[in-house]
PDB file of N, CA and C in Angstrom:
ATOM      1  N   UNK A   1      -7.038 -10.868  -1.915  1.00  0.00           N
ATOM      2  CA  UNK A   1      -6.837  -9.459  -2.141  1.00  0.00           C
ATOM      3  C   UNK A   1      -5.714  -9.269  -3.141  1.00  0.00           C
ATOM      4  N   UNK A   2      -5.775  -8.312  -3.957  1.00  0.00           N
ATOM      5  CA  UNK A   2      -4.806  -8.260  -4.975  1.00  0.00           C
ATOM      6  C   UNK A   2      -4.026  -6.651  -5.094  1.00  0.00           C
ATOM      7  N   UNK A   3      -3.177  -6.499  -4.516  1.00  0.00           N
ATOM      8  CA  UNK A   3      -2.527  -4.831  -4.395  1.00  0.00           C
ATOM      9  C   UNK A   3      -2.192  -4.487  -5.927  1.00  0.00           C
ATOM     10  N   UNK A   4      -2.721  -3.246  -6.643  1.00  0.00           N
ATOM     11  CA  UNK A   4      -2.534  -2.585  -7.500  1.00  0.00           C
ATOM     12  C   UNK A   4      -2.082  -1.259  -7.345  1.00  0.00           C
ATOM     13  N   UNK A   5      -0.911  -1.199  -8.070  1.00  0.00           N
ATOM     14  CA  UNK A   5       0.150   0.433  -7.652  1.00  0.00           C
ATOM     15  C   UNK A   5      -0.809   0.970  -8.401  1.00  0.00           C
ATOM     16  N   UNK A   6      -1.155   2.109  -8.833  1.00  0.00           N
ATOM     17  CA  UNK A   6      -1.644   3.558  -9.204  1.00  0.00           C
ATOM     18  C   UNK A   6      -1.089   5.145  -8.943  1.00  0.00           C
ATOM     19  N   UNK A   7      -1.676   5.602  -9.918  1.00  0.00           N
ATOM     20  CA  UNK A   7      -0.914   6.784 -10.257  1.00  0.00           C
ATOM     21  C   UNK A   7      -2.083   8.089  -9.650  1.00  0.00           C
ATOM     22  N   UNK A   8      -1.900   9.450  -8.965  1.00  0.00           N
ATOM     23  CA  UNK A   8      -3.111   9.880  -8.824  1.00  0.00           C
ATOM     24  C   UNK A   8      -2.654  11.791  -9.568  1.00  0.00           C
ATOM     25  N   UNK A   9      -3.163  11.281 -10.812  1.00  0.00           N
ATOM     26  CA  UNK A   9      -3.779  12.561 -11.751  1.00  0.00           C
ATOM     27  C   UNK A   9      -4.765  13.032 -12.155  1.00  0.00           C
ATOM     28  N   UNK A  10      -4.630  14.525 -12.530  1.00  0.00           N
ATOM     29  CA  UNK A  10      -6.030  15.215 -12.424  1.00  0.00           C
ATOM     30  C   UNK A  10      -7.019  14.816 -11.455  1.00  0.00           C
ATOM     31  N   UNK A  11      -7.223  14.252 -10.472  1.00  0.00           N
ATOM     32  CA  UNK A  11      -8.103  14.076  -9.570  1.00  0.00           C
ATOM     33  C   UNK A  11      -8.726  12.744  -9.650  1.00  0.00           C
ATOM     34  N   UNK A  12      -7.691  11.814 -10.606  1.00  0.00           N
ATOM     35  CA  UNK A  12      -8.157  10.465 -10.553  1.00  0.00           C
ATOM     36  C   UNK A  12      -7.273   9.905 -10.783  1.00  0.00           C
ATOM     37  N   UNK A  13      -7.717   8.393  -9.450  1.00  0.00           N
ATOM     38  CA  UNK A  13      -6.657   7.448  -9.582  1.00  0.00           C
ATOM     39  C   UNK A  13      -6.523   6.727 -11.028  1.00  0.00           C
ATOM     40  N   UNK A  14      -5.088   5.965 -11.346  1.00  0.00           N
ATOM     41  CA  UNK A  14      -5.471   5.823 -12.951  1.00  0.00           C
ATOM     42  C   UNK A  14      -4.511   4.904 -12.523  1.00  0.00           C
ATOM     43  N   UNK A  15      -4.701   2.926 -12.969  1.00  0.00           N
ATOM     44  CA  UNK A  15      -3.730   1.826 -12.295  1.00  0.00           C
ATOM     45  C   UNK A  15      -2.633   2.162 -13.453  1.00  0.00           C
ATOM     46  N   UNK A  16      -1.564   1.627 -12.475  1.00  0.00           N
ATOM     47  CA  UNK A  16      -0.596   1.117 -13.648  1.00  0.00           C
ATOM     48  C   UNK A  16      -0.406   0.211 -14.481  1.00  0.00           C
ATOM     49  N   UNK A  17      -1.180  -0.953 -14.136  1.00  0.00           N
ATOM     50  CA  UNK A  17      -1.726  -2.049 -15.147  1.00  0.00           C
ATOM     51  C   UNK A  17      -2.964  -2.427 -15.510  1.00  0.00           C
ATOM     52  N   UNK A  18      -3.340  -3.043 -16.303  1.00  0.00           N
ATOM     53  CA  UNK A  18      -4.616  -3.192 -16.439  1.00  0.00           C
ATOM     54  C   UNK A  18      -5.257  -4.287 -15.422  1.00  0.00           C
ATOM     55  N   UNK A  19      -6.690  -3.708 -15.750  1.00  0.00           N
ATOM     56  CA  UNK A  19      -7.563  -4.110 -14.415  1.00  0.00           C
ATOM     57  C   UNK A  19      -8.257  -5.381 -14.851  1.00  0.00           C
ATOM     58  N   UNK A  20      -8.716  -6.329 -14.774  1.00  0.00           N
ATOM     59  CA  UNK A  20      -9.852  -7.468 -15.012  1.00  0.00           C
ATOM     60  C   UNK A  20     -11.399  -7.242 -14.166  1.00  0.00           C
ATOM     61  N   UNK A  21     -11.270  -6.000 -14.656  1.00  0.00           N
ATOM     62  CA  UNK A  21     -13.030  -5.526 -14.010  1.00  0.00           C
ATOM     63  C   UNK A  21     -13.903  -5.282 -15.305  1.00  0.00           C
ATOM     64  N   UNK A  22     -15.026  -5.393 -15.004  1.00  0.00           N
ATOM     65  CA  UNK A  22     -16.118  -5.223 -15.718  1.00  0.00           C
ATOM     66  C   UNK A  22     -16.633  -3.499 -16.003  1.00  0.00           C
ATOM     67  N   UNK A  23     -17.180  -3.011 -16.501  1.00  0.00           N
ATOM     68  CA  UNK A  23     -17.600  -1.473 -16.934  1.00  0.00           C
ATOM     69  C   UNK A  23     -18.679  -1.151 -15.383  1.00  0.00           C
ATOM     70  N   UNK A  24     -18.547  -0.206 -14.076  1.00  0.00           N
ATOM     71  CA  UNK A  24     -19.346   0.141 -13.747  1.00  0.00           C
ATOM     72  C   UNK A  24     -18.997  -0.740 -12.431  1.00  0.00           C
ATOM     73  N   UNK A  25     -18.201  -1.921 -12.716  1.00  0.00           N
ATOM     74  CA  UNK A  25     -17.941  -2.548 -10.971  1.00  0.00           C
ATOM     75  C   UNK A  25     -17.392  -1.762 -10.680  1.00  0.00           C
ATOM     76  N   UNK A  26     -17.691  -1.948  -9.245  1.00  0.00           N
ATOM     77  CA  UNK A  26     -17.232  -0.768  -8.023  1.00  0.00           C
ATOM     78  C   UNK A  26     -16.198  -1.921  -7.049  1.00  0.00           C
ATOM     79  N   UNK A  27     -15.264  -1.566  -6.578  1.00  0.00           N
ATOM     80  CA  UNK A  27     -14.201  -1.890  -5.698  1.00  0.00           C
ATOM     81  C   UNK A  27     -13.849  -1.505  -4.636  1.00  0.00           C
ATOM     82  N   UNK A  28     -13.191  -1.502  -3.503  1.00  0.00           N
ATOM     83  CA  UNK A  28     -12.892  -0.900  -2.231  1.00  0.00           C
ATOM     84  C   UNK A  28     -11.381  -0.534  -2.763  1.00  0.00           C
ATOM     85  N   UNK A  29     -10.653   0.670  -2.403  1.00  0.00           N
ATOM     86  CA  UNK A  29      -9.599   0.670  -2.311  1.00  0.00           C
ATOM     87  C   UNK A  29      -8.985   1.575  -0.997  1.00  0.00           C
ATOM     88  N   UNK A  30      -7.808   1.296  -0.599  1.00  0.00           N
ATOM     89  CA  UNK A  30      -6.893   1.556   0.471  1.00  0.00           C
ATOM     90  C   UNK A  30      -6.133   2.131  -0.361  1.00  0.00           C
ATOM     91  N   UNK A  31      -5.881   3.140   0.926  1.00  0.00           N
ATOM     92  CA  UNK A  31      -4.700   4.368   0.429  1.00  0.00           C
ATOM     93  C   UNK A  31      -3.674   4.436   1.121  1.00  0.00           C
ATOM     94  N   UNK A  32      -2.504   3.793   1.127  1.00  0.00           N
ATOM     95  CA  UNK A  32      -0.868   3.820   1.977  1.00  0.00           C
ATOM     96  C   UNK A  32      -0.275   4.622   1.169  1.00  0.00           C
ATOM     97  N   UNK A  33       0.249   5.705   2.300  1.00  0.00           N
ATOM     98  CA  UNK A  33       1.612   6.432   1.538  1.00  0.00           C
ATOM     99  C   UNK A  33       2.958   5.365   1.315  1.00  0.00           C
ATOM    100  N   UNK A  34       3.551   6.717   1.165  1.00  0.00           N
ATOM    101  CA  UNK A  34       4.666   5.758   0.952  1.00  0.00           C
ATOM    102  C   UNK A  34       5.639   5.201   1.508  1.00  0.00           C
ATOM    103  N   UNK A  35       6.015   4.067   1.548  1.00  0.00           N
ATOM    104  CA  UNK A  35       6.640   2.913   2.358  1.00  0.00           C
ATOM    105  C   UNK A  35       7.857   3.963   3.142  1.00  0.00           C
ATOM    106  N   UNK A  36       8.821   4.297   2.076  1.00  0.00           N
ATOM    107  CA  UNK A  36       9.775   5.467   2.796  1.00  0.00           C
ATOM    108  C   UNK A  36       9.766   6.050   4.087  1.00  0.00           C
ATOM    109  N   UNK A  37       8.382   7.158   3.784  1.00  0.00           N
ATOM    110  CA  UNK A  37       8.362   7.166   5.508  1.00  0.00           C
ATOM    111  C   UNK A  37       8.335   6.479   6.248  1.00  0.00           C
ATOM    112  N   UNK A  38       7.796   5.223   6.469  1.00  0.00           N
ATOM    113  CA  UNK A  38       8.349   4.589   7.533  1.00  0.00           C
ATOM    114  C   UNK A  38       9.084   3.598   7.788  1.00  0.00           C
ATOM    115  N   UNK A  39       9.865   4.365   6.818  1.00  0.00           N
ATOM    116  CA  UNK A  39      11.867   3.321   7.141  1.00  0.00           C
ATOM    117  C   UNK A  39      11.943   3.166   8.495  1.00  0.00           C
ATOM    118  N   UNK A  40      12.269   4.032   8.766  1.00  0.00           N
ATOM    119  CA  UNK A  40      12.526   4.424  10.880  1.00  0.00           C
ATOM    120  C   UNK A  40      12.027   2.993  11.324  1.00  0.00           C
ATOM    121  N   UNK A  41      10.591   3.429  11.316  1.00  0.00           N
ATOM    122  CA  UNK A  41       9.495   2.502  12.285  1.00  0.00           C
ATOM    123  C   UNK A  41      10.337   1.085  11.789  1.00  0.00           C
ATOM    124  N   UNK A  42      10.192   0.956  10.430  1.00  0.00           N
ATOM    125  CA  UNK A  42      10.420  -0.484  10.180  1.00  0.00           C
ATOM    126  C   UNK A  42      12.095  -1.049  10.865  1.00  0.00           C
ATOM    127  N   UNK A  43      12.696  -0.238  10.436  1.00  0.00           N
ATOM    128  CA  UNK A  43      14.215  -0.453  10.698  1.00  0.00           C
ATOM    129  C   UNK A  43      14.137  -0.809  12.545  1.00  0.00           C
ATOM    130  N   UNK A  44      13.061  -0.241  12.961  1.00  0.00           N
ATOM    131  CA  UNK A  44      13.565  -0.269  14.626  1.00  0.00           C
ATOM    132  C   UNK A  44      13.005  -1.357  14.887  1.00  0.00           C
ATOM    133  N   UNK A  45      12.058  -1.814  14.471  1.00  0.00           N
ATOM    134  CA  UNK A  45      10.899  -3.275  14.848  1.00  0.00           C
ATOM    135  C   UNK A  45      11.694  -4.524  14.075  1.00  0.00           C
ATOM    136  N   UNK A  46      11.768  -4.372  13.192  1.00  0.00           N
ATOM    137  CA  UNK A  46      12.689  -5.237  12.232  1.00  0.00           C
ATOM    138  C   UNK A  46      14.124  -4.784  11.530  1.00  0.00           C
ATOM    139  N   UNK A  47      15.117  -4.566  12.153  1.00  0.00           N
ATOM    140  CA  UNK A  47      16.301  -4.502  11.418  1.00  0.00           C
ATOM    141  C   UNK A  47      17.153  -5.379  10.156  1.00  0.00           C
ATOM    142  N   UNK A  48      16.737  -6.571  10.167  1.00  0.00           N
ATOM    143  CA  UNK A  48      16.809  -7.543   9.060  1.00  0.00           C
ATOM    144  C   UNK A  48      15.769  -7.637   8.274  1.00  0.00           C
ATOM    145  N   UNK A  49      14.957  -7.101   7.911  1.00  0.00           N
ATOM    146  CA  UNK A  49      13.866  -7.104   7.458  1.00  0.00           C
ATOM    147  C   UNK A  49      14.310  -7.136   5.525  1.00  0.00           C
ATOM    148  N   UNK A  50      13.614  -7.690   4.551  1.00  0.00           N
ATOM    149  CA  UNK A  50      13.624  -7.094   3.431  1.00  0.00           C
ATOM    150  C   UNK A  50      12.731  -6.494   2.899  1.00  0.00           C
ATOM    151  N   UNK A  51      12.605  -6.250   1.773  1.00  0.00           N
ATOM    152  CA  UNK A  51      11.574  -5.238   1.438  1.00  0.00           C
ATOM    153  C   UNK A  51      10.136  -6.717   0.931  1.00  0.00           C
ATOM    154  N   UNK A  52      10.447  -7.834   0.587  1.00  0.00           N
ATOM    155  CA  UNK A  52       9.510  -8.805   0.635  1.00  0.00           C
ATOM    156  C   UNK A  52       8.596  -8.521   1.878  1.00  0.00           C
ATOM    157  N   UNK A  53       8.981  -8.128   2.960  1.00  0.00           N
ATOM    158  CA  UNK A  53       8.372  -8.291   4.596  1.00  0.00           C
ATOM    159  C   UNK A  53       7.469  -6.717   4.512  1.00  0.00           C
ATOM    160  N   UNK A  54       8.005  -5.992   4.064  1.00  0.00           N
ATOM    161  CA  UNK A  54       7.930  -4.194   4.397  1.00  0.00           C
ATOM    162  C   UNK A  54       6.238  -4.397   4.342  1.00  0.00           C
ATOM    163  N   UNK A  55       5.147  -5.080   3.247  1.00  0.00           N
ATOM    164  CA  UNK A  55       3.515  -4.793   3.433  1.00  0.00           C
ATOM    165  C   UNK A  55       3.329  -5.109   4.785  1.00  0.00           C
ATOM    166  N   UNK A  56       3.558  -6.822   5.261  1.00  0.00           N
ATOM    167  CA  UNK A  56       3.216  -7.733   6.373  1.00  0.00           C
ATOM    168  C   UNK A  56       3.502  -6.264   7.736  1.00  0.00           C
ATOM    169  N   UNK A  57       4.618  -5.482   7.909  1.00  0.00           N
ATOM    170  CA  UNK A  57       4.721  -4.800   8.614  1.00  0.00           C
ATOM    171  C   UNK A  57       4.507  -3.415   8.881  1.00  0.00           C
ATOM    172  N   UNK A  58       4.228  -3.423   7.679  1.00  0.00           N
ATOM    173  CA  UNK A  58       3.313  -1.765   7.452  1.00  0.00           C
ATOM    174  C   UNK A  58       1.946  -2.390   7.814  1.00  0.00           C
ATOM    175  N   UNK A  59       1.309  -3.422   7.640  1.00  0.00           N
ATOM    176  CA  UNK A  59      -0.225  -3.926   8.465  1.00  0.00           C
ATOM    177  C   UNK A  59      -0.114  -3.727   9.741  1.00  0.00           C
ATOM    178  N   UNK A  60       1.062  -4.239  10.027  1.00  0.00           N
ATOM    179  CA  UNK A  60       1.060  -4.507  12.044  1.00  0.00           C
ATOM    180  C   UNK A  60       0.957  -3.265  12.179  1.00  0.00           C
ATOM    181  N   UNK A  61       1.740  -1.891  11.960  1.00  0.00           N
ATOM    182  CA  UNK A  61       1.580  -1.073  12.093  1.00  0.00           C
ATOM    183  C   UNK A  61       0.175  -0.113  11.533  1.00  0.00           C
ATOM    184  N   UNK A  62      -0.055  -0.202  10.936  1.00  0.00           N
ATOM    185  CA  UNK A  62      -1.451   0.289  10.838  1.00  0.00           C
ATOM    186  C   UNK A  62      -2.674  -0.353  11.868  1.00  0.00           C
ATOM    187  N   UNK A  63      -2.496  -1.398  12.172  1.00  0.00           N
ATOM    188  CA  UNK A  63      -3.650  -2.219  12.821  1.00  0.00           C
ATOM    189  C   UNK A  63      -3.163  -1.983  14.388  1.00  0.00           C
ATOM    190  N   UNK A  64      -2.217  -1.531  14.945  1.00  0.00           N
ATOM    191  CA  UNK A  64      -2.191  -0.953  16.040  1.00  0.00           C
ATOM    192  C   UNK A  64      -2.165   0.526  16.724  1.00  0.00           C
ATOM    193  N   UNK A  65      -2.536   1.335  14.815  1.00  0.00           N
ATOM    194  CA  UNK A  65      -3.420   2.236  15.014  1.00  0.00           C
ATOM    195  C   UNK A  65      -2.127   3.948  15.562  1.00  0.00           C
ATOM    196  N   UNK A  66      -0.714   3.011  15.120  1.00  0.00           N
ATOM    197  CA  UNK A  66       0.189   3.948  14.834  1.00  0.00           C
ATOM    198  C   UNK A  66       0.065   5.206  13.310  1.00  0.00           C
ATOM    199  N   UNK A  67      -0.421   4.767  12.897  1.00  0.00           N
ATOM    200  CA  UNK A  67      -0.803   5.756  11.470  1.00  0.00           C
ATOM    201  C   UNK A  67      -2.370   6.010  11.236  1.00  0.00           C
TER     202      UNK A  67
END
């Protein structure tokens, strides 16, 4: 899996880097806000945490269906 930041204008997502897709492939994408909000959560589950860790624990938290 490969995470690509994006920008969302006029009503379309638009990456911030370029893509290695073909004209017309279709992709799945996931939509996470933003990490910020859940400083809290993270800070209380992991207090040493760095921001290297912050995806791995924004998963746990999504997959137990907190967001």
């Amino acid at each position: 899996m490969r995470v690509v930041r994006a920008r969302y204008e006029g009503g379309v997502l638009k990456p911030l880097e370029p893509l290695d897709l073909k004209e017309g492939e279709e992709v799945e994408i996931g939509i996470r806000g933003e990490a910020r909000a859940l400083f809290g959560v993270i800070r209380r589950r992991r207090p040493d945490a760095d921001f290297e860790e912050l995806d791995k624990v924004i998963e746990e938290i999504e997959s137990e269906g907190v967001l």
